[in-house]
Every structure is written in structure tokens, then in C-alpha cells.
N, C-alpha and C. Protein backbone atom coordinates (compact mmCIF):
# COMPACT_ATOMS: atom_id res chain seq x y z
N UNK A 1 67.38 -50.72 65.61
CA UNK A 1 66.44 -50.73 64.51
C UNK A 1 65.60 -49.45 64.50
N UNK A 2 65.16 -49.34 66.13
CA UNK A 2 64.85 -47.64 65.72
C UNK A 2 65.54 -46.63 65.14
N UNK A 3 66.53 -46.63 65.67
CA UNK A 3 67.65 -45.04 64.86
C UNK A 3 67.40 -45.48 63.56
N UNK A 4 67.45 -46.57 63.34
CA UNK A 4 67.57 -46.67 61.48
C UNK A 4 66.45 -46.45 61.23
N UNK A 5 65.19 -46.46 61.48
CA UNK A 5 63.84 -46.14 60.87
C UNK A 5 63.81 -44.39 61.17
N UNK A 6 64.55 -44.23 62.40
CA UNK A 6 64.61 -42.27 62.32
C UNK A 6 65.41 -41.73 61.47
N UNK A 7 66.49 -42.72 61.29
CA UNK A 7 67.56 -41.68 60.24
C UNK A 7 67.08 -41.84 59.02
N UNK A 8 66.26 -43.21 58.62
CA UNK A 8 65.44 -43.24 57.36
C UNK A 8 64.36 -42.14 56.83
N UNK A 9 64.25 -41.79 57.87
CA UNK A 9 62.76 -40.52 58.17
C UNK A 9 63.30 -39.29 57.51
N UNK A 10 64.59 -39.10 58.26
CA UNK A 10 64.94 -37.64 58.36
C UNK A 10 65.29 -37.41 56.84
N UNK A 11 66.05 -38.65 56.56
CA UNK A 11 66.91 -38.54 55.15
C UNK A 11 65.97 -38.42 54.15
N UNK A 12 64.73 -38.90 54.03
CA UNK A 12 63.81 -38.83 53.50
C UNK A 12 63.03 -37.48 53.03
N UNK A 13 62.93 -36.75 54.58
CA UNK A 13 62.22 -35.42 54.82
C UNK A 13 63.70 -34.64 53.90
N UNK A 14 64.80 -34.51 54.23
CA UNK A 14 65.58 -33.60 53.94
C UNK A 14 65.51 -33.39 52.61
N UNK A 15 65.74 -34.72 52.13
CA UNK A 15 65.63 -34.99 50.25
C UNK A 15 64.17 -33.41 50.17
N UNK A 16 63.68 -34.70 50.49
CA UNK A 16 62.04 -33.99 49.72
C UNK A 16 62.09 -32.23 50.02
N UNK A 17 62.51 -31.76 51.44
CA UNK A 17 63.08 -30.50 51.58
C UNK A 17 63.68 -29.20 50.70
N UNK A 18 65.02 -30.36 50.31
CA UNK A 18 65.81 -30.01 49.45
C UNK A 18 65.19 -29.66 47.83
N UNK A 19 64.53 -30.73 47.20
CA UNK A 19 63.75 -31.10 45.96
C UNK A 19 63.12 -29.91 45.71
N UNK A 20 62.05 -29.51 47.13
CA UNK A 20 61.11 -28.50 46.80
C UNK A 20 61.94 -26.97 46.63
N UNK A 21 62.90 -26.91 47.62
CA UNK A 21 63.52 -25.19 47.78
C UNK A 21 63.47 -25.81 46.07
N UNK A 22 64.79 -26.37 45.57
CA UNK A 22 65.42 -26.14 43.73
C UNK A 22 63.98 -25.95 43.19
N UNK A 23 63.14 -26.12 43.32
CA UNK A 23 62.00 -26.24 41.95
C UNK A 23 61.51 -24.91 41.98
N UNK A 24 61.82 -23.50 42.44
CA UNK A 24 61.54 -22.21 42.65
C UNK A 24 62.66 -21.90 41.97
N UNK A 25 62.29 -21.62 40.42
CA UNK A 25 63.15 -21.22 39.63
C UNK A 25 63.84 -19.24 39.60
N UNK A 26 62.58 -18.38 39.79
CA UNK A 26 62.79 -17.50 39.47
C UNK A 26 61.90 -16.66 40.38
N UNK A 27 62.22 -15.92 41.67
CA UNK A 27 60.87 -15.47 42.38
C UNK A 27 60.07 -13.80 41.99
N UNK A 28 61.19 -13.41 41.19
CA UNK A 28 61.06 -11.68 40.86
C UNK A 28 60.64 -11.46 39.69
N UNK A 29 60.44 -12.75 38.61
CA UNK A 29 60.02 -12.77 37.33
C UNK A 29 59.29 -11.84 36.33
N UNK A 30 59.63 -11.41 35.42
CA UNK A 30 58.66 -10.51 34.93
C UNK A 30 58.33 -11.36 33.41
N UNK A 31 57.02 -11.53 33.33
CA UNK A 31 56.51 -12.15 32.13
C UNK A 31 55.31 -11.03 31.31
N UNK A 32 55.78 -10.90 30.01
CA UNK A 32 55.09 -9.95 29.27
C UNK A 32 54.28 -10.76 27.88
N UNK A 33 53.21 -10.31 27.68
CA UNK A 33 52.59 -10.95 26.14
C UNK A 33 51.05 -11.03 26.19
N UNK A 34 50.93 -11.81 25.40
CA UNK A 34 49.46 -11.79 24.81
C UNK A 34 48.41 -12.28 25.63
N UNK A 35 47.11 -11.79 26.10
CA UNK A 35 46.46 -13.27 27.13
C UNK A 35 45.72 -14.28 26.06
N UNK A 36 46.07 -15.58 26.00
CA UNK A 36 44.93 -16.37 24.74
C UNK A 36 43.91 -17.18 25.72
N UNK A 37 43.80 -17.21 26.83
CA UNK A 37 42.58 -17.95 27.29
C UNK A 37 42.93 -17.36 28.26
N UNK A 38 41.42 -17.63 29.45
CA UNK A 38 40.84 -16.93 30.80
C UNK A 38 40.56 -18.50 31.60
N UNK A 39 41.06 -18.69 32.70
CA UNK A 39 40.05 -19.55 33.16
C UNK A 39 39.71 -19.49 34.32
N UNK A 40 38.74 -18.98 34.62
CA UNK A 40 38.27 -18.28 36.17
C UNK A 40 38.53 -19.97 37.36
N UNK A 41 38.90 -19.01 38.56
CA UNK A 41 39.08 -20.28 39.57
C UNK A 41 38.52 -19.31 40.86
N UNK A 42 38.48 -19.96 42.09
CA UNK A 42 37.92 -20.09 43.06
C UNK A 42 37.89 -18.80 44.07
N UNK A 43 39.37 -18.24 43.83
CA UNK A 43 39.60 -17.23 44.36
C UNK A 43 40.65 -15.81 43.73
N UNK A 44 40.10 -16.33 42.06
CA UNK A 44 40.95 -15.52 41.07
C UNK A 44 40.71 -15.93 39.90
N UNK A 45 42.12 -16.13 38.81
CA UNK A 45 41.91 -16.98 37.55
C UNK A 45 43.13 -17.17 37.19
N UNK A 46 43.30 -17.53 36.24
CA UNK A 46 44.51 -18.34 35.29
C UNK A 46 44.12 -17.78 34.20
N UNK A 47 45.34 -16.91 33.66
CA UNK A 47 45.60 -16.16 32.24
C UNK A 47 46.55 -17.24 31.45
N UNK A 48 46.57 -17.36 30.36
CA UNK A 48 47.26 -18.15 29.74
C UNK A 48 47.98 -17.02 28.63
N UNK A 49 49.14 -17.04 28.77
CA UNK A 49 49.93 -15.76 28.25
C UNK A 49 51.05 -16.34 27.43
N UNK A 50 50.87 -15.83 25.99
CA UNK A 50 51.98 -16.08 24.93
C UNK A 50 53.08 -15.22 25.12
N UNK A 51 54.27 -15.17 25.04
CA UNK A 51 55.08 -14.21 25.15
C UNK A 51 55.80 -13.70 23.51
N UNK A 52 56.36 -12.81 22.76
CA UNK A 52 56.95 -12.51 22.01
C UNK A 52 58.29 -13.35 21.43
N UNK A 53 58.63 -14.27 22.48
CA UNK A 53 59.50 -15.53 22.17
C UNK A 53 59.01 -17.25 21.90
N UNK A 54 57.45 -16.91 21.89
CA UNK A 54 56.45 -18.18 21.96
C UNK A 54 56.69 -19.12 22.70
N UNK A 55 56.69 -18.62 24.17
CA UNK A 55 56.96 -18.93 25.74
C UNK A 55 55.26 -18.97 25.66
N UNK A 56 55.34 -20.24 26.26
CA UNK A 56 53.63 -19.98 27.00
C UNK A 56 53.30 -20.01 28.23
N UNK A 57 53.10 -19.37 29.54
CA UNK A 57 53.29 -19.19 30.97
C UNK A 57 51.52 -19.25 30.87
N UNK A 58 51.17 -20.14 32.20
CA UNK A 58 50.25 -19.91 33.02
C UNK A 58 50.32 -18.68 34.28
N UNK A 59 49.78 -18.22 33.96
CA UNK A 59 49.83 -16.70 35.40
C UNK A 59 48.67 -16.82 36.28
N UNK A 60 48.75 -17.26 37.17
CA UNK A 60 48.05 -17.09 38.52
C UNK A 60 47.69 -15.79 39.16
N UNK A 61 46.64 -15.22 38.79
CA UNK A 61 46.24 -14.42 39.74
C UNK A 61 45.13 -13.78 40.38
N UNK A 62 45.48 -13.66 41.82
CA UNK A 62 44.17 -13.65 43.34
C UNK A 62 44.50 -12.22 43.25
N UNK A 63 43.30 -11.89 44.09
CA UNK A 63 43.26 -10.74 45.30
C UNK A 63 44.49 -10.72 46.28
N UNK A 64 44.33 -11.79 47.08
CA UNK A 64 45.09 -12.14 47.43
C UNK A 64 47.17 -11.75 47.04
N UNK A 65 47.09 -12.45 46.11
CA UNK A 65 49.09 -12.30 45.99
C UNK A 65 49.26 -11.18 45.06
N UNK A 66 47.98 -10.35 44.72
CA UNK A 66 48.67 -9.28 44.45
C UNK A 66 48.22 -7.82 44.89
N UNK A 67 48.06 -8.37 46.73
CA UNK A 67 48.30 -6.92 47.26
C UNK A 67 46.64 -6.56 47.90
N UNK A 68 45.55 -7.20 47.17
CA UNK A 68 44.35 -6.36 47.66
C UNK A 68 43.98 -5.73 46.77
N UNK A 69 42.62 -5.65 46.75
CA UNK A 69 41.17 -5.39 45.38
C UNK A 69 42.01 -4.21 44.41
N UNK A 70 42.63 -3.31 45.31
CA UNK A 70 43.24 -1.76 44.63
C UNK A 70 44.24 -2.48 43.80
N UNK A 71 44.70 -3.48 43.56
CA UNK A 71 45.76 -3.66 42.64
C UNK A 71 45.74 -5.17 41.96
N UNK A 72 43.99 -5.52 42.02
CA UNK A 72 43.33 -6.52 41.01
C UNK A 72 43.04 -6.20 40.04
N UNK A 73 43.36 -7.02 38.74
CA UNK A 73 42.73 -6.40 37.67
C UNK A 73 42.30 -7.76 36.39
N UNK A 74 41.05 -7.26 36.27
CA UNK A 74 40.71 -8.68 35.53
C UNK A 74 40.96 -8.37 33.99
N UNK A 75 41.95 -9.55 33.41
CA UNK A 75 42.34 -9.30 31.93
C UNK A 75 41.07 -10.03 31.04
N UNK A 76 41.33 -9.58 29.78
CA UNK A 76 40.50 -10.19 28.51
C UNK A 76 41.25 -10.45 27.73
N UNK A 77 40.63 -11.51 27.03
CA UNK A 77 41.46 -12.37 25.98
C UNK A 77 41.97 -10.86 25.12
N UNK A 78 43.29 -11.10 24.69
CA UNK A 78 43.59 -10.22 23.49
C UNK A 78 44.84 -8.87 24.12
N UNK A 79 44.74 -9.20 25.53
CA UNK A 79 44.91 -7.94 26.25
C UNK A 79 46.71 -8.49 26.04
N UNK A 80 47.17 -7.60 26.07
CA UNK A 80 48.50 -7.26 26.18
C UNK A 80 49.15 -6.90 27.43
N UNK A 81 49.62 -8.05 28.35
CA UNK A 81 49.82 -7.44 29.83
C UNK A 81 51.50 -7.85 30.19
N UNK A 82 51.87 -7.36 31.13
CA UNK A 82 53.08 -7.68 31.82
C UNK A 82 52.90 -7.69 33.72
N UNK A 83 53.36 -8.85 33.80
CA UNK A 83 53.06 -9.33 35.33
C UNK A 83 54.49 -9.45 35.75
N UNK A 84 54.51 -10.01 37.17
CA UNK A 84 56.13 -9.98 37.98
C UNK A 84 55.31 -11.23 39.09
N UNK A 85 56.23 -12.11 39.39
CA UNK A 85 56.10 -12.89 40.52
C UNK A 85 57.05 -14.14 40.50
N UNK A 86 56.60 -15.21 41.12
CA UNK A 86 57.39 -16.11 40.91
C UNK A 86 57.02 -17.59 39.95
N UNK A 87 58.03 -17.90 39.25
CA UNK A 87 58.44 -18.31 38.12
C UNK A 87 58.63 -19.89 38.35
N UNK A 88 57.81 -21.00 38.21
CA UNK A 88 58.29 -22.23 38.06
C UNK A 88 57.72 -22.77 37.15
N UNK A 89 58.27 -24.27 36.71
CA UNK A 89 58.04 -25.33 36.09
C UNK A 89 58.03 -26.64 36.20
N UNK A 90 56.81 -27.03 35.30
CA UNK A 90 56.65 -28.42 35.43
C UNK A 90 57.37 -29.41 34.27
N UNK A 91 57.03 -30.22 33.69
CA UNK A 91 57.75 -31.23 32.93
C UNK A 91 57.32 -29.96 31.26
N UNK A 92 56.49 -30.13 31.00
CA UNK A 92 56.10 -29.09 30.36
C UNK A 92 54.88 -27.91 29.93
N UNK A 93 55.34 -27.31 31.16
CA UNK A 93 54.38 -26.18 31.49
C UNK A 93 55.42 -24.94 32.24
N UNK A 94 55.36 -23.88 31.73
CA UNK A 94 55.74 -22.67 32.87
C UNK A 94 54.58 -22.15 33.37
N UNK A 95 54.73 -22.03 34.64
CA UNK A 95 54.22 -21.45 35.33
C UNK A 95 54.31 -20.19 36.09
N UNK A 96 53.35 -19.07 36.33
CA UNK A 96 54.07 -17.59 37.13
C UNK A 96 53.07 -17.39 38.31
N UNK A 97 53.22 -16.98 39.23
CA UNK A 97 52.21 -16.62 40.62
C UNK A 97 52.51 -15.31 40.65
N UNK A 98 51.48 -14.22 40.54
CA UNK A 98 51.23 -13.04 39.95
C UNK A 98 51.35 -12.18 41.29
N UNK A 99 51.99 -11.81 41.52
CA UNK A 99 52.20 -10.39 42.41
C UNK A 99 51.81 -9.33 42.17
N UNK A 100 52.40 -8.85 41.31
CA UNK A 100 52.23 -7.35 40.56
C UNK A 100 51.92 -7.28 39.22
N UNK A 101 50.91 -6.66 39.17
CA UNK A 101 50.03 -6.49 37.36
C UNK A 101 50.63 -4.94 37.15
N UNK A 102 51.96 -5.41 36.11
CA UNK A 102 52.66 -4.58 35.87
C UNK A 102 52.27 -2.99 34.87
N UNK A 103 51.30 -3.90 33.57
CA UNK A 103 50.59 -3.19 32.76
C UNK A 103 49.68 -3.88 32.12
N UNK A 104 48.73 -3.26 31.14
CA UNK A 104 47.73 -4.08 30.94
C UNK A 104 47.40 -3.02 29.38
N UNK A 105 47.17 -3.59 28.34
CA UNK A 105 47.15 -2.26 27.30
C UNK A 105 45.84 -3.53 26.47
């Protein structure tokens, strides 16, 4: 009865393992477009970015994941930017985690 409550465990962990690697759709992503809202957070903010195909991506971005203060840059509504990082989704939401602030016009 034990092995079966360990192999229940493992099979369990592996699934959930497995589940998380697939849900990392795209890690090199480059997302370009409009910013229409700002919403400052704790240790950065959340750009909300229209794209030219009326894609709407949340973009995540810290100090932190993109490199250190020299390559932070805080957008304004209206701004026209292109970012790179990695690329997932929820039921319906895209999402991007901002690495590199590609341009900003």
C-alpha cells in the first residue's frame, strides 16, 4: 500500500512537471505595438500592449529581467515600443516577461 501511495506521488509530480515545461510557449519572443494602459507593481509594471494584428499582450517589466537600471525604461501610454522575452498564455490573456526593451519611439 505504500509503493502505491509513492507511485501515486510521483505520477502526480511528473504530470504537473510535464503540464508546466508545455505552457512556455515562446521564450525569445518579440512583441511590438501600442502601450494602452500602465499599471505600476511592486518591483516594476505591466504595460498593456496592442499589437498591429489586435493581439493584446501583457508585458512584464522589472529591473530585474531586463538586465539592470542601464537597460530600464519606463513607457507612457501612447508610446510605441518593441520588447523580446518569454511568451505565454492563459485561457484568454497573452502574456510576455520582458527581457530586452527593444525600442521605444
Amino acid at each position: 500500500m505504500k509503493n502505491l501511495k509513492k507511485i501515486g506521488v510521483l505520477i502526480v509530480l511528473m504530470t504537473f512537471v510535464i503540464s508546466c515545461t508545455s505552457m512556455k510557449n515562446n521564450t525569445n519572443a518579440t512583441v511590438s505595438g501600442k502601450v494602452d494602459a500602465i499599471e505600476s507593481g511592486k518591483d516594476g509594471y505591466t504595460a498593456k500592449i496592442n499589437t498591429e494584428n489586435k493581439e493584446v499582450y501583457f508585458a512584464t517589466i522589472s529591473i530585474v529581467n531586463v538586465g539592470g537600471p542601464e537597460n530600464y525604461k519606463r513607457f507612457k501610454i501612447g508610446d510605441v515600443v518593441s520588447v523580446k522575452g518569454e511568451i505565454w498564455k492563459t485561457d484568454d490573456e497573452n502574456h510576455i516577461k520582458v527581457t530586452e526593451i527593444v525600442s521605444v519611439k
